[in-house]
C-alpha atoms as a PDB file:
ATOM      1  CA  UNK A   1      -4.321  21.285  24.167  1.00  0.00           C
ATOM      2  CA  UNK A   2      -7.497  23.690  23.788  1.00  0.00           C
ATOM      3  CA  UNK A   3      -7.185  24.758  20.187  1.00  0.00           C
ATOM      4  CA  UNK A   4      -4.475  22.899  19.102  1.00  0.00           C
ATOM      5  CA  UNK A   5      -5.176  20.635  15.288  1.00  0.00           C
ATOM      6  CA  UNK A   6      -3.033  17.428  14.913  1.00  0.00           C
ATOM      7  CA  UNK A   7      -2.677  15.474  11.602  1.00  0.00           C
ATOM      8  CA  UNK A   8      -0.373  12.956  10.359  1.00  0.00           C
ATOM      9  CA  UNK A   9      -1.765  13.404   7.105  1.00  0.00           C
ATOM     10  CA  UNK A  10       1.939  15.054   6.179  1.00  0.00           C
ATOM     11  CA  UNK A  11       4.039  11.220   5.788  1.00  0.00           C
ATOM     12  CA  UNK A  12       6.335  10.170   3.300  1.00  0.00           C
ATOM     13  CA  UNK A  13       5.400   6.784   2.010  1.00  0.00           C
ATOM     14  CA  UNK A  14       8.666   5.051   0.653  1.00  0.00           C
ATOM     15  CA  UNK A  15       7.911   1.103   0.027  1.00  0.00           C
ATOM     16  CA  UNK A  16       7.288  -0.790   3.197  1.00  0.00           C
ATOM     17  CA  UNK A  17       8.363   2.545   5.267  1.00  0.00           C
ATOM     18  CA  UNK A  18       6.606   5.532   6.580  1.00  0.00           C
ATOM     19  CA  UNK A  19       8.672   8.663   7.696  1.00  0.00           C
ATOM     20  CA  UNK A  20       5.616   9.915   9.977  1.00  0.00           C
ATOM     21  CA  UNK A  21       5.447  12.887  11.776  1.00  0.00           C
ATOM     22  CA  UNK A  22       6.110  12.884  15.822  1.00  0.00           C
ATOM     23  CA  UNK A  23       4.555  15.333  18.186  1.00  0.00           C
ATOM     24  CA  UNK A  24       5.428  14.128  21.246  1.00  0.00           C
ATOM     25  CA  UNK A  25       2.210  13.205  22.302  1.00  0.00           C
ATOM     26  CA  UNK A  26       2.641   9.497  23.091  1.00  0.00           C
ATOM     27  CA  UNK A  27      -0.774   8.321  23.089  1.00  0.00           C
ATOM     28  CA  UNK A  28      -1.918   9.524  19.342  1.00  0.00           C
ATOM     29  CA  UNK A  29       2.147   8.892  18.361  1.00  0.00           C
ATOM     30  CA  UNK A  30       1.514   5.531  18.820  1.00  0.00           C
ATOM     31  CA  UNK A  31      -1.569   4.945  17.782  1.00  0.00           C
ATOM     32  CA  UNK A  32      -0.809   6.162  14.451  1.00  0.00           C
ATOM     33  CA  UNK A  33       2.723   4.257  14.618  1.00  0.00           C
ATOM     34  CA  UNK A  34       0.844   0.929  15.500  1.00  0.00           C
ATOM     35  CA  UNK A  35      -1.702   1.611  12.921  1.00  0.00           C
ATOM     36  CA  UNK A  36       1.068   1.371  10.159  1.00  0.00           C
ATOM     37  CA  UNK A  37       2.386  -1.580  11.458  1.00  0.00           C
ATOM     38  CA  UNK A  38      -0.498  -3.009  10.904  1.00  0.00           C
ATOM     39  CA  UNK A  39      -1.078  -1.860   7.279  1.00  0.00           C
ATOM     40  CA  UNK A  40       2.365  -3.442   6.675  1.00  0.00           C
ATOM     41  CA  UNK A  41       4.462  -0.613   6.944  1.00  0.00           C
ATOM     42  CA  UNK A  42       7.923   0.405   9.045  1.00  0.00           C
ATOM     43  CA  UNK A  43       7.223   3.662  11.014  1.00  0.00           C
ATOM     44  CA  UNK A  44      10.128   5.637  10.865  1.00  0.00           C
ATOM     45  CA  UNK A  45       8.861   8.888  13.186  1.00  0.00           C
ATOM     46  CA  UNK A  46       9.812  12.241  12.848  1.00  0.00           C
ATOM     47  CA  UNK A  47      10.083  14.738  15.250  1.00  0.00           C
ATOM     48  CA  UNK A  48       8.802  17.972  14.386  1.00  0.00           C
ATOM     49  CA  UNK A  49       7.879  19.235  18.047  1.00  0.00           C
ATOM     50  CA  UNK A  50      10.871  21.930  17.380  1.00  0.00           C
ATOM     51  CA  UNK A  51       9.982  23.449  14.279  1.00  0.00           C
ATOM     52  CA  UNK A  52       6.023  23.389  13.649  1.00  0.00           C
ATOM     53  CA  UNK A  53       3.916  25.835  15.696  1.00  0.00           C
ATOM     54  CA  UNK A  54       0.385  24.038  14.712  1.00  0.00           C
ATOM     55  CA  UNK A  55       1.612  20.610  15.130  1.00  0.00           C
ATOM     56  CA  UNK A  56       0.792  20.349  11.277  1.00  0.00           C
ATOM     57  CA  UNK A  57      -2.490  21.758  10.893  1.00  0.00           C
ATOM     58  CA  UNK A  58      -3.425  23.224   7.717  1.00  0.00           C
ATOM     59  CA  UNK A  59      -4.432  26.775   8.401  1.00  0.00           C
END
């Protein structure tokens, strides 16, 4: 993962649901996931592992 930027910064908040990005990296995917829940919010994850190369970095 040397060199590799994550963010989850790119949601969609929609009411009580989140459309949230999903790398497939389960420990940060789920820390972010269970981080919404607790704000209040339905996670509804997105996986993007097949069509971003810099797993949504901003470069």
């Amino acid at each position: 993962m040397k060199g590799v930027f994550i963010t989850y910064n790119n949601m969609l908040l929609s009411g009580s649901k989140a459309f949230v990005t999903k790398y497939g990296i389960e420990k940060m995917d789920s820390f972010v996931q269970n981080v919404l829940k607790e704000n209040g919010f339905e996670p509804i994850p997105i996986d993007v592992t097949n069509i971003t190369t810099w797993m949504g970095a901003i470069v």
